[in-house]
C-alpha atoms as a PDB file:
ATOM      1  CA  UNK A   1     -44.433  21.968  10.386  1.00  0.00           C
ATOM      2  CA  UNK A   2     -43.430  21.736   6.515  1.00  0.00           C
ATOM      3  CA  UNK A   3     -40.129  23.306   7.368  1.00  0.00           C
ATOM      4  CA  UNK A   4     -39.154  21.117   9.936  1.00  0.00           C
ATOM      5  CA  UNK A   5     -40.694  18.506   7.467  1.00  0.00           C
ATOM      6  CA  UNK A   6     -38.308  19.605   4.924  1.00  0.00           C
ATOM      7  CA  UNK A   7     -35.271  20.012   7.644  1.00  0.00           C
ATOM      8  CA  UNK A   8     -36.232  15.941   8.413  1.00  0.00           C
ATOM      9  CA  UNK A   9     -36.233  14.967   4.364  1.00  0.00           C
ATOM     10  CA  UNK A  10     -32.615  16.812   4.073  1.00  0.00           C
ATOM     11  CA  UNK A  11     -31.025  15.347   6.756  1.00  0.00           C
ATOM     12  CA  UNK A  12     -32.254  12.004   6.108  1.00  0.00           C
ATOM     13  CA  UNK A  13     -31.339  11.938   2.341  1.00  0.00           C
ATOM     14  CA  UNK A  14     -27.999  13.271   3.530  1.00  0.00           C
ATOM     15  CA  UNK A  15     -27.472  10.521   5.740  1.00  0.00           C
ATOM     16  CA  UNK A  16     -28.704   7.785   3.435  1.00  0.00           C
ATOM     17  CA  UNK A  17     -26.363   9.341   0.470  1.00  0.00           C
ATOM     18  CA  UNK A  18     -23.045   9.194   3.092  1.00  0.00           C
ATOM     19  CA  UNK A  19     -23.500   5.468   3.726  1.00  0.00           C
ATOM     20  CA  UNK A  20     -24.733   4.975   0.235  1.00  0.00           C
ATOM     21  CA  UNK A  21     -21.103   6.183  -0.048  1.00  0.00           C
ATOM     22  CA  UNK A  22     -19.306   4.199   2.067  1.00  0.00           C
ATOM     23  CA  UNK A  23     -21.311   1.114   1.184  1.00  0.00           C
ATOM     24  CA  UNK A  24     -20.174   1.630  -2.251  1.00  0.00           C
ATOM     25  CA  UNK A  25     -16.404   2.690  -2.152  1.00  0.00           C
ATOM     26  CA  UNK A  26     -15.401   2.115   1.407  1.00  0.00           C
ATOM     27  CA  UNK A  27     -14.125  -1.551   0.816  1.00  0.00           C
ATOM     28  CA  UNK A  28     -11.798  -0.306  -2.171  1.00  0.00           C
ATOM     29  CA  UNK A  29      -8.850   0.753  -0.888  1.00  0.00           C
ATOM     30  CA  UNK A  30      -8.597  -1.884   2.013  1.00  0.00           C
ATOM     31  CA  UNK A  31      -6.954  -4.539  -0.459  1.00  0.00           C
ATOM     32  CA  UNK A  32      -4.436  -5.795   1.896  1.00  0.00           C
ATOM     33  CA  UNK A  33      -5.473  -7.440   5.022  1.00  0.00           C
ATOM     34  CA  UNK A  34      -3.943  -6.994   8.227  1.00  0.00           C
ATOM     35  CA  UNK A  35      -3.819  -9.067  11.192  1.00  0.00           C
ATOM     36  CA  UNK A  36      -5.447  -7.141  13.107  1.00  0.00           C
ATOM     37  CA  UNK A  37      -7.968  -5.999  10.932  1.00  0.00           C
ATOM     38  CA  UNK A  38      -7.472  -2.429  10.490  1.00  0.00           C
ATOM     39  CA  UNK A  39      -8.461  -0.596   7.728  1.00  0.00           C
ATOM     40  CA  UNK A  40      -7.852   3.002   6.838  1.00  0.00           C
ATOM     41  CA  UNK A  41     -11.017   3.870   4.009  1.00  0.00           C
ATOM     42  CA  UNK A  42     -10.758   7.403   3.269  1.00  0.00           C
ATOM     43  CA  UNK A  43      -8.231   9.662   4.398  1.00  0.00           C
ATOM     44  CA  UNK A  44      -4.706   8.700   4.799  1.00  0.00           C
ATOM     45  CA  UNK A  45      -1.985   9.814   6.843  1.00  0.00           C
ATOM     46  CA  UNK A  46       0.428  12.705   5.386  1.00  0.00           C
ATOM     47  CA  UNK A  47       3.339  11.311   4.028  1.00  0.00           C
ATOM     48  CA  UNK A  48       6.377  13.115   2.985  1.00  0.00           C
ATOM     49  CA  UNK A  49       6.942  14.402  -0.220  1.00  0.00           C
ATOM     50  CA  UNK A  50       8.825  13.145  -2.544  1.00  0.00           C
ATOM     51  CA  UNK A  51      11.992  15.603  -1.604  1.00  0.00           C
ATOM     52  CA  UNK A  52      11.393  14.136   1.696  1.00  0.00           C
ATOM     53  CA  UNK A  53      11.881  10.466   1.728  1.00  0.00           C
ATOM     54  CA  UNK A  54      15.352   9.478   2.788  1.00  0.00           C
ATOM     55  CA  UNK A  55      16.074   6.925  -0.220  1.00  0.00           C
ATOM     56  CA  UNK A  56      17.149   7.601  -3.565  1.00  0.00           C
ATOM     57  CA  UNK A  57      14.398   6.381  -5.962  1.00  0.00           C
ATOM     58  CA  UNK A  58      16.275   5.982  -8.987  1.00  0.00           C
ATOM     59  CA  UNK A  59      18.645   3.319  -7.542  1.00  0.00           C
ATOM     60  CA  UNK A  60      15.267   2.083  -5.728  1.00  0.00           C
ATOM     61  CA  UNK A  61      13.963   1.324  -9.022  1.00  0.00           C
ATOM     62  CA  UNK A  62      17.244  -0.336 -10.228  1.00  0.00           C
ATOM     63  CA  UNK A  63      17.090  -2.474  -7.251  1.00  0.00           C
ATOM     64  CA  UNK A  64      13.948  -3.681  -7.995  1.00  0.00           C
ATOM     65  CA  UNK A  65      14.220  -4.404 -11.481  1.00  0.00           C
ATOM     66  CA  UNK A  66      17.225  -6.569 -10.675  1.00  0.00           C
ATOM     67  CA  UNK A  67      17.190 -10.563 -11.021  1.00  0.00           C
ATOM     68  CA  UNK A  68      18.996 -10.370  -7.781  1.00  0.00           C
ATOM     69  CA  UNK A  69      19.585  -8.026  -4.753  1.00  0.00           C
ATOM     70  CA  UNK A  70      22.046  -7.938  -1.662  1.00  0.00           C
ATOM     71  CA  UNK A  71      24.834  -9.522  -0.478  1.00  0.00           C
ATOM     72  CA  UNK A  72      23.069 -13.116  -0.459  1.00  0.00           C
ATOM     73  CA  UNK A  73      21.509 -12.602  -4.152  1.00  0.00           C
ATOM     74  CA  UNK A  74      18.556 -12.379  -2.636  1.00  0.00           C
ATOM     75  CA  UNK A  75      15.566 -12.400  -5.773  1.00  0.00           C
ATOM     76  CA  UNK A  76      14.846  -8.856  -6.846  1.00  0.00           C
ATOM     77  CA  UNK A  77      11.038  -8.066  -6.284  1.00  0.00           C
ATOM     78  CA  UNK A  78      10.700  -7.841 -10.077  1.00  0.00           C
ATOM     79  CA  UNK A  79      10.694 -11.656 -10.312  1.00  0.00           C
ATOM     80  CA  UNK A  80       7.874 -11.622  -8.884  1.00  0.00           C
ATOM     81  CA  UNK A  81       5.893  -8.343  -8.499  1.00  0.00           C
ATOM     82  CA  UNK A  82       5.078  -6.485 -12.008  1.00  0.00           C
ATOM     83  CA  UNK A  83       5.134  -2.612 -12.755  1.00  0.00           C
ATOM     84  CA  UNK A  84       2.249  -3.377 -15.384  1.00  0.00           C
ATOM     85  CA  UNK A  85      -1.735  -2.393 -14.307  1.00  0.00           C
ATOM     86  CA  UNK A  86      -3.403  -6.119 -13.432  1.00  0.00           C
ATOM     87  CA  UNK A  87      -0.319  -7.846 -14.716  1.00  0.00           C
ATOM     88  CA  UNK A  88       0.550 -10.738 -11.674  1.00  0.00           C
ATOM     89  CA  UNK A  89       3.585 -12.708 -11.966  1.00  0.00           C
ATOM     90  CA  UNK A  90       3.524 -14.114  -8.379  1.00  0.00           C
ATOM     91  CA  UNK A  91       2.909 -11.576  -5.815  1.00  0.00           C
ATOM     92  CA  UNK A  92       0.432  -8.390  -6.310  1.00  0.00           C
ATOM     93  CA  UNK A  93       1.241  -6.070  -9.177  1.00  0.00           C
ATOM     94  CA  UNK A  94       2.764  -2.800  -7.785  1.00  0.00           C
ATOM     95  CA  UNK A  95       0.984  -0.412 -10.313  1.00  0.00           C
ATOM     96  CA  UNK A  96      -0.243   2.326  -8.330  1.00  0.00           C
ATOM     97  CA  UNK A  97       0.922   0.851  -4.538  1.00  0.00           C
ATOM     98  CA  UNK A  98       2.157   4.370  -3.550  1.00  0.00           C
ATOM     99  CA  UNK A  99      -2.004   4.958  -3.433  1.00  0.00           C
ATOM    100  CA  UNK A 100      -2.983   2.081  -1.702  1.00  0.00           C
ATOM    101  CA  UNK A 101      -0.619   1.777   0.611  1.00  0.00           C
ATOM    102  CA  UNK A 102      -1.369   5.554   2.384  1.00  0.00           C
ATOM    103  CA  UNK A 103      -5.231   4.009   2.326  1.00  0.00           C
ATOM    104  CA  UNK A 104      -4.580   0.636   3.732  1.00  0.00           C
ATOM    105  CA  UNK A 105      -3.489   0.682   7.461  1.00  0.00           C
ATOM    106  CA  UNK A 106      -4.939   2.569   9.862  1.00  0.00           C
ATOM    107  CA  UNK A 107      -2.132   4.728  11.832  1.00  0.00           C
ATOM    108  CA  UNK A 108       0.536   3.587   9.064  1.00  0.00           C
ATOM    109  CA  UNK A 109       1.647   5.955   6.609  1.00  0.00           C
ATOM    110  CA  UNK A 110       2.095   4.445   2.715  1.00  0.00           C
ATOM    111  CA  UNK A 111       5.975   4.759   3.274  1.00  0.00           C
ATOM    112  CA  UNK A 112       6.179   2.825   6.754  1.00  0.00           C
ATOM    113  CA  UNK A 113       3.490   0.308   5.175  1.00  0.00           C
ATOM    114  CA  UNK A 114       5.383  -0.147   2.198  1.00  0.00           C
ATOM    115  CA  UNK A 115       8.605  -0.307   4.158  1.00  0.00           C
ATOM    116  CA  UNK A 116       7.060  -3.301   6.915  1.00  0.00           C
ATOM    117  CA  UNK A 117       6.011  -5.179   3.900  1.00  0.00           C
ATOM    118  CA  UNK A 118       9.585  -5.361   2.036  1.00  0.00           C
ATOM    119  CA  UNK A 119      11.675  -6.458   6.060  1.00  0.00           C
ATOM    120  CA  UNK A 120       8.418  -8.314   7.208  1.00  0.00           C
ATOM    121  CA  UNK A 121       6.694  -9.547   4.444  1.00  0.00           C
ATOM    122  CA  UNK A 122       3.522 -11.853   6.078  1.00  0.00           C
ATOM    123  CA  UNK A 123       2.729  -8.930   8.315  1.00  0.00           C
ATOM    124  CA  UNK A 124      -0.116  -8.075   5.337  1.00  0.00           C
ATOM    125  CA  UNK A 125      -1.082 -10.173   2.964  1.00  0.00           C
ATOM    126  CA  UNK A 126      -3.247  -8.478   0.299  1.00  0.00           C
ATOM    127  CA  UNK A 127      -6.415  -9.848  -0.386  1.00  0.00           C
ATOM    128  CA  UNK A 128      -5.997 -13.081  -3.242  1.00  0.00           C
ATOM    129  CA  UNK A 129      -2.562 -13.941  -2.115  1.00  0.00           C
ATOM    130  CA  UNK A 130      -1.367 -16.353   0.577  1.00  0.00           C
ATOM    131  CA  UNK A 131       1.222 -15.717   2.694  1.00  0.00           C
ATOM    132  CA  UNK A 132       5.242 -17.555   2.749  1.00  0.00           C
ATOM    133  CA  UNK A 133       5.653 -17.097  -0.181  1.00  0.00           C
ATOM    134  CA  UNK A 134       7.721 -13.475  -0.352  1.00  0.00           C
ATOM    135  CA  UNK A 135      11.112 -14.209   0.348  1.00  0.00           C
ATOM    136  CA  UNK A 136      11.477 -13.145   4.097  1.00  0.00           C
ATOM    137  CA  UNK A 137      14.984 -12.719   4.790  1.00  0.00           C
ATOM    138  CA  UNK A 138      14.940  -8.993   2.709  1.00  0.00           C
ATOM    139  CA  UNK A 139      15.738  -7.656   6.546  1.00  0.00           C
ATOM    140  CA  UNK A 140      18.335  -9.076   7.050  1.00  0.00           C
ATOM    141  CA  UNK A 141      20.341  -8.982   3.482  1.00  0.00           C
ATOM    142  CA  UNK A 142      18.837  -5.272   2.781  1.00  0.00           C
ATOM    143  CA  UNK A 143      21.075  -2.829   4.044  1.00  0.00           C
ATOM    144  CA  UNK A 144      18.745   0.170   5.457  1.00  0.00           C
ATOM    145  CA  UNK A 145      19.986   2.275   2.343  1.00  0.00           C
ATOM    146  CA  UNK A 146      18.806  -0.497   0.048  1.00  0.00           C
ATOM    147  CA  UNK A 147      15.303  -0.469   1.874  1.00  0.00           C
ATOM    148  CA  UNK A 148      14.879   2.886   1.984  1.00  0.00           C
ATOM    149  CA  UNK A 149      15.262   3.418  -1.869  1.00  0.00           C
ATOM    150  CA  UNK A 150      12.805   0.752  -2.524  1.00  0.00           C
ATOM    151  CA  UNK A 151      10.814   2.255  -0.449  1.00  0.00           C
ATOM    152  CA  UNK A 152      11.310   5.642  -2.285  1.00  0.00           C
ATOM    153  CA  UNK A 153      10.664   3.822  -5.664  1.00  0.00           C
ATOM    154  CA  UNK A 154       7.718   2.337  -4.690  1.00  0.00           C
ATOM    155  CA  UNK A 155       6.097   5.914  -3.528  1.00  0.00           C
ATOM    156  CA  UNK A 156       6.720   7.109  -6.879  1.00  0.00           C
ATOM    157  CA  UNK A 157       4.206   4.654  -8.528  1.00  0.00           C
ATOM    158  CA  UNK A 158       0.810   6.597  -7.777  1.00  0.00           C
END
Protein backbone atom coordinates (compact mmCIF):
# COMPACT_ATOMS: atom_id res chain seq x y z
CA UNK A 1 0.00 0.00 0.00
CA UNK A 2 2.73 2.86 0.67
CA UNK A 3 3.96 2.38 -2.84
CA UNK A 4 0.90 2.74 -4.53
CA UNK A 5 0.45 5.55 -1.85
CA UNK A 6 3.50 7.14 -3.11
CA UNK A 7 2.58 6.28 -7.01
CA UNK A 8 -0.97 8.39 -6.01
CA UNK A 9 1.14 11.53 -4.28
CA UNK A 10 3.43 11.66 -7.65
CA UNK A 11 0.92 11.64 -10.02
CA UNK A 12 -1.21 14.00 -8.28
CA UNK A 13 1.54 16.64 -7.59
CA UNK A 14 2.39 16.14 -11.25
CA UNK A 15 -0.91 16.96 -12.32
CA UNK A 16 -1.49 19.88 -9.98
CA UNK A 17 2.15 21.38 -11.08
CA UNK A 18 0.98 21.07 -15.14
CA UNK A 19 -2.13 23.19 -14.58
CA UNK A 20 -0.34 25.22 -12.00
CA UNK A 21 1.50 25.80 -15.31
CA UNK A 22 -0.93 26.57 -17.59
CA UNK A 23 -2.90 28.61 -15.08
CA UNK A 24 0.08 30.71 -14.78
CA UNK A 25 1.58 31.22 -18.36
CA UNK A 26 -1.04 29.84 -20.65
CA UNK A 27 -2.88 33.27 -21.18
CA UNK A 28 0.56 35.00 -22.22
CA UNK A 29 1.07 34.50 -25.53
CA UNK A 30 -2.69 34.73 -26.65
CA UNK A 31 -2.46 38.70 -26.86
CA UNK A 32 -4.38 39.06 -29.96
CA UNK A 33 -7.90 37.98 -30.11
CA UNK A 34 -9.46 36.27 -32.83
CA UNK A 35 -12.90 36.01 -33.92
CA UNK A 36 -13.25 32.90 -33.42
CA UNK A 37 -11.53 32.51 -30.37
CA UNK A 38 -8.65 30.40 -31.03
CA UNK A 39 -5.71 30.40 -29.21
CA UNK A 40 -2.47 28.58 -29.79
CA UNK A 41 -0.64 28.55 -25.87
CA UNK A 42 2.37 26.56 -26.18
CA UNK A 43 3.72 25.15 -29.18
CA UNK A 44 3.57 26.84 -32.44
CA UNK A 45 3.54 25.77 -35.86
CA UNK A 46 7.08 25.43 -37.77
CA UNK A 47 7.70 28.27 -39.72
CA UNK A 48 10.34 28.67 -42.26
CA UNK A 49 13.56 29.89 -41.62
CA UNK A 50 14.71 32.85 -42.26
CA UNK A 51 16.47 31.64 -45.78
CA UNK A 52 13.05 30.49 -46.41
CA UNK A 53 10.61 33.27 -46.47
CA UNK A 54 9.97 34.55 -49.95
CA UNK A 55 10.44 38.45 -49.12
CA UNK A 56 13.45 40.36 -48.82
CA UNK A 57 13.64 41.72 -45.22
CA UNK A 58 15.87 44.49 -45.67
CA UNK A 59 13.56 46.35 -48.12
CA UNK A 60 10.71 44.96 -45.65
CA UNK A 61 12.16 47.03 -43.05
CA UNK A 62 12.58 50.10 -45.37
CA UNK A 63 9.02 49.78 -46.20
CA UNK A 64 7.99 49.98 -42.92
CA UNK A 65 9.95 52.70 -41.68
CA UNK A 66 8.58 54.82 -44.51
CA UNK A 67 6.05 57.87 -43.91
CA UNK A 68 4.36 56.42 -46.88
CA UNK A 69 4.02 53.12 -48.88
CA UNK A 70 2.51 52.06 -52.37
CA UNK A 71 1.22 53.46 -55.22
CA UNK A 72 -1.67 55.39 -53.23
CA UNK A 73 0.88 56.71 -50.38
CA UNK A 74 -0.67 54.59 -48.33
CA UNK A 75 0.81 55.45 -44.35
CA UNK A 76 3.83 53.31 -43.64
CA UNK A 77 3.14 51.06 -40.49
CA UNK A 78 5.83 53.07 -38.68
CA UNK A 79 3.35 55.94 -38.17
CA UNK A 80 1.76 54.06 -36.19
CA UNK A 81 3.32 50.79 -34.89
CA UNK A 82 6.84 51.29 -32.94
CA UNK A 83 10.03 48.99 -33.10
CA UNK A 84 10.67 50.11 -29.34
CA UNK A 85 9.72 47.36 -26.26
CA UNK A 86 6.17 48.91 -24.69
CA UNK A 87 6.55 52.00 -26.80
CA UNK A 88 2.66 52.54 -28.50
CA UNK A 89 2.18 55.19 -30.93
CA UNK A 90 -1.28 54.01 -32.17
CA UNK A 91 -1.43 50.43 -32.92
CA UNK A 92 0.56 47.58 -30.81
CA UNK A 93 4.32 47.94 -30.63
CA UNK A 94 5.96 45.29 -32.93
CA UNK A 95 8.95 44.48 -30.55
CA UNK A 96 9.20 40.89 -30.53
CA UNK A 97 5.83 40.07 -32.95
CA UNK A 98 7.86 37.39 -34.85
CA UNK A 99 7.25 35.44 -31.18
CA UNK A 100 3.86 36.11 -30.68
CA UNK A 101 2.58 35.76 -33.73
CA UNK A 102 3.80 31.72 -34.16
CA UNK A 103 1.91 31.51 -30.46
CA UNK A 104 -1.24 33.30 -31.26
CA UNK A 105 -3.53 31.40 -33.76
CA UNK A 106 -4.20 28.09 -33.61
CA UNK A 107 -3.44 26.34 -37.19
CA UNK A 108 -1.73 29.77 -38.38
CA UNK A 109 1.85 29.95 -38.65
CA UNK A 110 3.58 33.54 -37.33
CA UNK A 111 4.28 34.34 -41.11
CA UNK A 112 0.60 33.69 -42.49
CA UNK A 113 -0.65 35.50 -39.14
CA UNK A 114 1.50 38.29 -39.62
CA UNK A 115 0.77 38.35 -43.32
CA UNK A 116 -3.54 38.29 -42.70
CA UNK A 117 -3.00 41.08 -40.33
CA UNK A 118 -1.04 43.60 -42.81
CA UNK A 119 -4.10 42.69 -46.21
CA UNK A 120 -6.90 42.18 -43.52
CA UNK A 121 -6.24 44.12 -40.71
CA UNK A 122 -9.66 43.67 -38.23
CA UNK A 123 -9.36 39.95 -38.73
CA UNK A 124 -7.36 40.13 -35.03
CA UNK A 125 -7.39 42.73 -32.97
CA UNK A 126 -4.87 42.36 -30.11
CA UNK A 127 -6.05 42.64 -26.81
CA UNK A 128 -6.23 46.82 -25.70
CA UNK A 129 -6.83 47.97 -29.18
CA UNK A 130 -10.08 48.49 -31.09
CA UNK A 131 -10.52 47.67 -34.37
CA UNK A 132 -10.92 50.36 -37.85
CA UNK A 133 -8.50 51.95 -37.09
CA UNK A 134 -5.42 50.19 -39.29
CA UNK A 135 -5.65 51.48 -42.57
CA UNK A 136 -7.41 48.59 -44.53
CA UNK A 137 -6.81 49.10 -48.04
CA UNK A 138 -2.82 47.67 -47.56
CA UNK A 139 -4.36 44.68 -49.98
CA UNK A 140 -5.10 46.31 -52.39
CA UNK A 141 -2.13 49.10 -52.78
CA UNK A 142 0.57 46.34 -51.53
CA UNK A 143 1.89 44.61 -54.34
CA UNK A 144 2.47 40.80 -53.11
CA UNK A 145 6.34 41.61 -53.21
CA UNK A 146 5.74 44.56 -50.91
CA UNK A 147 3.72 42.20 -48.47
CA UNK A 148 5.87 39.59 -48.49
CA UNK A 149 8.97 41.67 -47.34
CA UNK A 150 7.03 43.11 -44.56
CA UNK A 151 6.20 40.08 -43.74
CA UNK A 152 9.91 38.94 -43.82
CA UNK A 153 10.83 42.05 -41.67
CA UNK A 154 8.48 41.49 -39.23
CA UNK A 155 9.79 37.66 -38.61
CA UNK A 156 13.06 39.05 -37.95
CA UNK A 157 11.94 40.91 -34.74
CA UNK A 158 12.00 37.88 -32.16
Amino acid sequence: MGRNMKGIHVLLGTSLLVIGFILAFGNLSAEPTSKSDNYRFFVPLITKPMAELPGDPVRGRHLFTSPTIGPNNAPGCIACHSLELQVVIVGPSMFGVATRAEYTILGLSGEQYLRQSIVEPDAYIVTGFNGGFMYSNYGNDLTGKDVDDLVSFLMTLR
